[in-house]
C-alpha atoms as a PDB file:
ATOM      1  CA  UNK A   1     -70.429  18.434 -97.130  1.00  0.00           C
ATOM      2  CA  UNK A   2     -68.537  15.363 -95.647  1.00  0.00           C
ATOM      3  CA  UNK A   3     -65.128  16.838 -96.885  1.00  0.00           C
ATOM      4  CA  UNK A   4     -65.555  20.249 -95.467  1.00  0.00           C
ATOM      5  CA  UNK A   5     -66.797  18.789 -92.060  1.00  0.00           C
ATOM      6  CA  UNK A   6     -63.577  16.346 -92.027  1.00  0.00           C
ATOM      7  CA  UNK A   7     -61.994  19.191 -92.782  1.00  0.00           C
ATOM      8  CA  UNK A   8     -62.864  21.287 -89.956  1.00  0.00           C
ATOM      9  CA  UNK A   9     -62.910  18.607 -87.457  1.00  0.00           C
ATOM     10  CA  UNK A  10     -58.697  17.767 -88.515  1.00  0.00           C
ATOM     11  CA  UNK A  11     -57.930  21.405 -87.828  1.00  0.00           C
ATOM     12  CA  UNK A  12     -58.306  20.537 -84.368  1.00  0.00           C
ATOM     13  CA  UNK A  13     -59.787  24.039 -83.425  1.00  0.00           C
ATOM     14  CA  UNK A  14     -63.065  25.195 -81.566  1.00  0.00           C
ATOM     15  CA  UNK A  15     -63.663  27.790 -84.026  1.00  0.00           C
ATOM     16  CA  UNK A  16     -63.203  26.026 -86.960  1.00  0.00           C
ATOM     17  CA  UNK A  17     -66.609  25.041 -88.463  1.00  0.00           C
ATOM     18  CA  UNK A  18     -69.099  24.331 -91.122  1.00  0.00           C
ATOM     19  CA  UNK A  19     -71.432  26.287 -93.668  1.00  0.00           C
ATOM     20  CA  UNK A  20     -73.679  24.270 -95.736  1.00  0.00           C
ATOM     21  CA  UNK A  21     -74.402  25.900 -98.959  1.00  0.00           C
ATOM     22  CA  UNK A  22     -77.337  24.158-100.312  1.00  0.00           C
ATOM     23  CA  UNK A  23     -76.811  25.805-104.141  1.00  0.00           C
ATOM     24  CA  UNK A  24     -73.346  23.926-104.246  1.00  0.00           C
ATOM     25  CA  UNK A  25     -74.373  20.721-102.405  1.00  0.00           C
ATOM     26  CA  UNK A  26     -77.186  20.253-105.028  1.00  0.00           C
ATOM     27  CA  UNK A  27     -74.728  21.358-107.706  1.00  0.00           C
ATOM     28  CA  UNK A  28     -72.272  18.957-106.748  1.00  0.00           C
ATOM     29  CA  UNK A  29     -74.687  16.036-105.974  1.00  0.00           C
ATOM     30  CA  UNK A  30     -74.750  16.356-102.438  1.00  0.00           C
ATOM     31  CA  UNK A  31     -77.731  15.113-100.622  1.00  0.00           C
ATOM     32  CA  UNK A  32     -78.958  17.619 -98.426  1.00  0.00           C
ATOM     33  CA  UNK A  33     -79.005  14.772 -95.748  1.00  0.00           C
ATOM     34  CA  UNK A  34     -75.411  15.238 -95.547  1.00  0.00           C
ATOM     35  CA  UNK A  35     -75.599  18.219 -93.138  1.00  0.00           C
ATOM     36  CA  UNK A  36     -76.962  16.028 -90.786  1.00  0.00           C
ATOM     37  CA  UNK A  37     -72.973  14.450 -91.187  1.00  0.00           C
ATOM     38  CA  UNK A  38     -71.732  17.752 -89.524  1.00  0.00           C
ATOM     39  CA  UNK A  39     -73.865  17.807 -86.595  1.00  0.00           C
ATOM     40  CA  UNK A  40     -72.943  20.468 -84.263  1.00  0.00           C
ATOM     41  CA  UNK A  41     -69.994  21.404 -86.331  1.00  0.00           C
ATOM     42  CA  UNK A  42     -72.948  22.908 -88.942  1.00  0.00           C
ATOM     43  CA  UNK A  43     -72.611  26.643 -88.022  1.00  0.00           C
ATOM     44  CA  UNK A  44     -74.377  28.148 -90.759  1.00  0.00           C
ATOM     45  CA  UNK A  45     -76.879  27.870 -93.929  1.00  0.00           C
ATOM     46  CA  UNK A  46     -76.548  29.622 -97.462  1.00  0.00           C
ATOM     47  CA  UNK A  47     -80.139  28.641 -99.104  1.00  0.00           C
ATOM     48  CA  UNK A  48     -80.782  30.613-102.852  1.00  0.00           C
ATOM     49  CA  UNK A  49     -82.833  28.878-105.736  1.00  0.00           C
ATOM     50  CA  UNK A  50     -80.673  27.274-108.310  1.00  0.00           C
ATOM     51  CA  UNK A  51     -81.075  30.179-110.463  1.00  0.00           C
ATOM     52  CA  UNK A  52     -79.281  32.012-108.085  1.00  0.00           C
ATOM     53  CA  UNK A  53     -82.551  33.876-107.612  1.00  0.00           C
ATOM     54  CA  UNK A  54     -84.874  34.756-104.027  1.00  0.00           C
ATOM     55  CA  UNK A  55     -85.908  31.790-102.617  1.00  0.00           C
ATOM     56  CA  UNK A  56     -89.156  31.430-103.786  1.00  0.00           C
ATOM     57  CA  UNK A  57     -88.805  32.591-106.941  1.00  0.00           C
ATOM     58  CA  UNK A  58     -89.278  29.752-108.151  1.00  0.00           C
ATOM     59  CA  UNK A  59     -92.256  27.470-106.486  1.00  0.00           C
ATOM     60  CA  UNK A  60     -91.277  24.193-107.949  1.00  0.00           C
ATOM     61  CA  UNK A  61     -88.503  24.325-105.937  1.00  0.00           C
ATOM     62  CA  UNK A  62     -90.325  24.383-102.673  1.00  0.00           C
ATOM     63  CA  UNK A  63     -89.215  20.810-101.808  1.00  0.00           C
ATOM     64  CA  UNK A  64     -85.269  21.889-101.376  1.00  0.00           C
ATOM     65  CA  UNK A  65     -86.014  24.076 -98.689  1.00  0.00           C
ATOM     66  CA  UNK A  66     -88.736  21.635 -96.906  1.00  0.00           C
ATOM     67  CA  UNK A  67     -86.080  18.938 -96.723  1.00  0.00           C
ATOM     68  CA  UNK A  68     -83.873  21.209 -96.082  1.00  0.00           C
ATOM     69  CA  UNK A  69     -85.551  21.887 -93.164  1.00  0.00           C
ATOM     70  CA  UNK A  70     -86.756  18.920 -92.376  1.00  0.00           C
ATOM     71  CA  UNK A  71     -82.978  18.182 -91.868  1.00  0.00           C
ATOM     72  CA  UNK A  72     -81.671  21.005 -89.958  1.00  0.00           C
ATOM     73  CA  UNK A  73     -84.737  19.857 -87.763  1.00  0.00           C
ATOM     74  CA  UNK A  74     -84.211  16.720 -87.229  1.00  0.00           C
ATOM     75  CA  UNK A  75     -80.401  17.589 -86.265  1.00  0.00           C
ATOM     76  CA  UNK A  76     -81.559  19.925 -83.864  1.00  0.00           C
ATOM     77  CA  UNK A  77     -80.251  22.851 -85.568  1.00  0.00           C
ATOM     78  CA  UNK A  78     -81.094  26.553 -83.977  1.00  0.00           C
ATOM     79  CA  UNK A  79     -77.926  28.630 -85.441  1.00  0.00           C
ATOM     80  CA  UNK A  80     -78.129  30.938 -88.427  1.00  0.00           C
ATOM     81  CA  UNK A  81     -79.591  31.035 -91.805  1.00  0.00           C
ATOM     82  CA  UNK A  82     -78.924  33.062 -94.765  1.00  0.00           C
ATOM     83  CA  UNK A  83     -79.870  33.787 -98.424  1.00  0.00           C
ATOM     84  CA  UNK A  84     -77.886  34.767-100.879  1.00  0.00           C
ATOM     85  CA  UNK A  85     -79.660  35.022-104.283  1.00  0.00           C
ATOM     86  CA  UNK A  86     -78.561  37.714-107.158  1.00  0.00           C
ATOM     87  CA  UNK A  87     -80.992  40.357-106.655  1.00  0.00           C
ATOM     88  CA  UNK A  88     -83.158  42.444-109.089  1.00  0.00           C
ATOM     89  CA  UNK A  89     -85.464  44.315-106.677  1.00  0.00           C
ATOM     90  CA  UNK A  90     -84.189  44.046-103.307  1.00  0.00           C
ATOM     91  CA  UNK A  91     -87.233  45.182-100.802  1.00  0.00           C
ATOM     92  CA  UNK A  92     -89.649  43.202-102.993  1.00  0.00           C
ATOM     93  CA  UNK A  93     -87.748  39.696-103.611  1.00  0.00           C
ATOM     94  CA  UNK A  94     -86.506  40.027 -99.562  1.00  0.00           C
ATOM     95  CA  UNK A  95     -89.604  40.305 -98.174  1.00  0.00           C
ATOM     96  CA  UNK A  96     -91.175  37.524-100.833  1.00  0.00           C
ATOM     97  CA  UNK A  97     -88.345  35.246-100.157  1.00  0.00           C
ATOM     98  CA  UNK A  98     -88.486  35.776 -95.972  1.00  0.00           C
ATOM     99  CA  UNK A  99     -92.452  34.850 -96.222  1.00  0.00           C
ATOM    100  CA  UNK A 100     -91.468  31.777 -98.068  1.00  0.00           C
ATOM    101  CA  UNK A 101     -88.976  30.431 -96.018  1.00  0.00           C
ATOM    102  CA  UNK A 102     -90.693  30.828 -92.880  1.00  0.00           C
ATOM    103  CA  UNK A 103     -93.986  28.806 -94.727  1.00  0.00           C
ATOM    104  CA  UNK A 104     -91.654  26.467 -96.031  1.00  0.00           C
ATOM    105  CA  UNK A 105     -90.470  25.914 -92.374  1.00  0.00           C
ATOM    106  CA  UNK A 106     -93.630  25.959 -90.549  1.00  0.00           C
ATOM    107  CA  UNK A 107     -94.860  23.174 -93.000  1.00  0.00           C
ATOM    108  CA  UNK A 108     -92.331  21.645 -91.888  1.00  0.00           C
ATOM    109  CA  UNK A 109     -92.786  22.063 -88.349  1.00  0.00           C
ATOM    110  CA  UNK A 110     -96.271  20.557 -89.059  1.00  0.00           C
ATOM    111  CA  UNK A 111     -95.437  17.730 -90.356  1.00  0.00           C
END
């Protein structure tokens, strides 16, 4: 994450930005802290389990996206999020994964 927002920040344009993809920063040993490192150059979020399934799929993974957003939170963060998991049954893992995200994020907000 701290490469790619040097990175944007040399190119010395307003449009350049970041995208924090939380499957690769975990599967490059990134702490998800690290977004914090882009501040208002963080432009968007890719969020999938690291099976590349729904989010949610998976409930032991619950903590990424709470400290996820306990980042992005703490940062002040109010742009876009995405997810982009390999699919098996669209409508159903969509809607299951939307539900958990914004539970994972109001638990957040609670806390």
């Amino acid at each position: 994450m701290t490469a790619a927002t040097d990175l944007a920040r040399s190119a010395g344009r307003p449009n350049a930005h970041v995208v924090a993809d939380v499957f690769h920063m975990l599967a490059n040993d990134d702490p998800l802290e690290n977004m914090a490192n882009a501040g208002k150059d963080l432009y968007h979020v890719h969020f999938t389990d690291l099976d590349r399934r729904a989010p949610g799929s998976d409930p032991g993974q619950r903590h990424i996206y709470e400290k996820s957003f306990q980042v992005l939170r703490q940062m002040g963060y109010d742009r876009s999020v995405s997810i982009e998991p390999d699919f098996v049954v669209f409508e159903h893992e969509a809607r299951r994964a939307l539900g958990f995200l914004k539970d994972a994020y109001a638990q957040v907000r609670k806390g």
